[in-house]
C-alpha atoms as a PDB file:
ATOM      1  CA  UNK A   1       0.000   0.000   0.000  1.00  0.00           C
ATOM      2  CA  UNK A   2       1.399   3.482  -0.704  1.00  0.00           C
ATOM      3  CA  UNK A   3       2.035   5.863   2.249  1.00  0.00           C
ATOM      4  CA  UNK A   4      -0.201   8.549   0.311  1.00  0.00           C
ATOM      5  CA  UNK A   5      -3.406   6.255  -1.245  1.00  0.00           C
ATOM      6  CA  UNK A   6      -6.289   7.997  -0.967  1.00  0.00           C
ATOM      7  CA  UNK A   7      -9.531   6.363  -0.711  1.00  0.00           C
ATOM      8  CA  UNK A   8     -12.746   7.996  -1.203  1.00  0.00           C
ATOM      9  CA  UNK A   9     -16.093   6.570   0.219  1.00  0.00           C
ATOM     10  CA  UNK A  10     -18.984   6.209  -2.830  1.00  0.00           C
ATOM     11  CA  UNK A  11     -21.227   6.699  -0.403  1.00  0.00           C
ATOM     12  CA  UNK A  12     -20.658  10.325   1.029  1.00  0.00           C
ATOM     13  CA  UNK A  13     -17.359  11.464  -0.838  1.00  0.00           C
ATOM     14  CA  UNK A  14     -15.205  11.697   2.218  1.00  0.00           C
ATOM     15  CA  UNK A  15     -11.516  11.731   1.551  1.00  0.00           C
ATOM     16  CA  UNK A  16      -9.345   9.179   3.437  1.00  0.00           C
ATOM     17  CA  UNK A  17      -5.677   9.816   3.306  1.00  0.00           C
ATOM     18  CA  UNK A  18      -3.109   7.225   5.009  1.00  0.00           C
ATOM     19  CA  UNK A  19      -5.640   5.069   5.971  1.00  0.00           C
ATOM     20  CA  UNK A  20      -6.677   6.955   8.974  1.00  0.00           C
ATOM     21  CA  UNK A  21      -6.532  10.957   8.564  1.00  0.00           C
ATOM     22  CA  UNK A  22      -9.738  12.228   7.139  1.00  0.00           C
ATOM     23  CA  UNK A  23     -10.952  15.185   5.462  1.00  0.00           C
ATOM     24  CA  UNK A  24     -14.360  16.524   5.881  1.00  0.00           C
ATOM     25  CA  UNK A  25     -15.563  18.642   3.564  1.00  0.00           C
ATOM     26  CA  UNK A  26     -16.660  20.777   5.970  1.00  0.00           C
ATOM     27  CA  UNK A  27     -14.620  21.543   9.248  1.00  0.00           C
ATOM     28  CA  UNK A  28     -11.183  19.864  11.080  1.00  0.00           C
ATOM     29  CA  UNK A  29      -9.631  16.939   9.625  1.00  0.00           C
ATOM     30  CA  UNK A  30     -10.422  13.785  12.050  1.00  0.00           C
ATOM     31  CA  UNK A  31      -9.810  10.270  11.621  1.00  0.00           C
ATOM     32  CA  UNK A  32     -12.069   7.144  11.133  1.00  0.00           C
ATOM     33  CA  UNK A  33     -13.244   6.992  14.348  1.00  0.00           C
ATOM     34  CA  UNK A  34     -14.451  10.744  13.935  1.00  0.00           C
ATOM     35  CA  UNK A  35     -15.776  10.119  10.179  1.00  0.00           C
ATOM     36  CA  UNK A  36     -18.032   7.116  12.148  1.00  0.00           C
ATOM     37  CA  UNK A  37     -19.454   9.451  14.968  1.00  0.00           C
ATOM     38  CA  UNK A  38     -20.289  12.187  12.086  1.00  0.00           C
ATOM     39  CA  UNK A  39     -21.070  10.236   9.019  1.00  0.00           C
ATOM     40  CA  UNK A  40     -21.468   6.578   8.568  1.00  0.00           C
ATOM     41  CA  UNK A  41     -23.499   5.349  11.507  1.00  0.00           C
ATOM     42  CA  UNK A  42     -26.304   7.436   9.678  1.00  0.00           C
ATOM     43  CA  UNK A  43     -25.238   6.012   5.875  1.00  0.00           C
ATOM     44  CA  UNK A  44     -28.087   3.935   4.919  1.00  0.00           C
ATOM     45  CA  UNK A  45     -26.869   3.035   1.564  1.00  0.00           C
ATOM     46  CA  UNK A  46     -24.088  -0.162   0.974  1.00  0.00           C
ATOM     47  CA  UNK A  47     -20.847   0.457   0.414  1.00  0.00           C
ATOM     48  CA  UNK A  48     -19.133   2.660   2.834  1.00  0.00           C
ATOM     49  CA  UNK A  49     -15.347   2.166   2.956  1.00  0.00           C
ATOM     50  CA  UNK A  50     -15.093   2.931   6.664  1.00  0.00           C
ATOM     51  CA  UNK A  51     -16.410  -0.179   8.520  1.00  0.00           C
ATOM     52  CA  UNK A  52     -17.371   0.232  12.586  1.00  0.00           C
ATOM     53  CA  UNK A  53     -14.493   1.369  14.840  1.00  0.00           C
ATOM     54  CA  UNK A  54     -15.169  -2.004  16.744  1.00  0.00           C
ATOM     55  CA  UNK A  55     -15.080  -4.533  13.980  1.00  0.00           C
ATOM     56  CA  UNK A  56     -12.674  -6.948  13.082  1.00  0.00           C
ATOM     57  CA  UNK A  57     -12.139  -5.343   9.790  1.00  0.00           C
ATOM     58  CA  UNK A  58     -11.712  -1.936  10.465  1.00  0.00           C
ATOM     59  CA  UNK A  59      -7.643  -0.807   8.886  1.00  0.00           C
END
């Protein structure tokens, strides 16, 4: 994996840089426990790229 992939989510467009800092597209950069709390806990459509903070799968 390269230092600088970035991922972006299909389902809200979120940026995810070095597998953990993320930028918002409005307001501070977080990271994927952050993007969870503001973002995908709500996402009702499949596909997000940032799996819960307490799974086995989360990177």
């Amino acid at each position: 994996m390269s230092e600088n992939k970035l991922g972006v989510c299909p389902v809200c467009g979120v940026k995810i840089l070095r597998g953990d800092l993320v930028i918002f597209s409005y307001g501070a950069k977080g990271n994927r426990i952050k993007l969870w709390e503001r973002v995908c806990q709500y996402a009702t459509k499949p596909g997000c790229i940032n799996p819960h903070p307490n799974s086995d799968n989360n990177s």
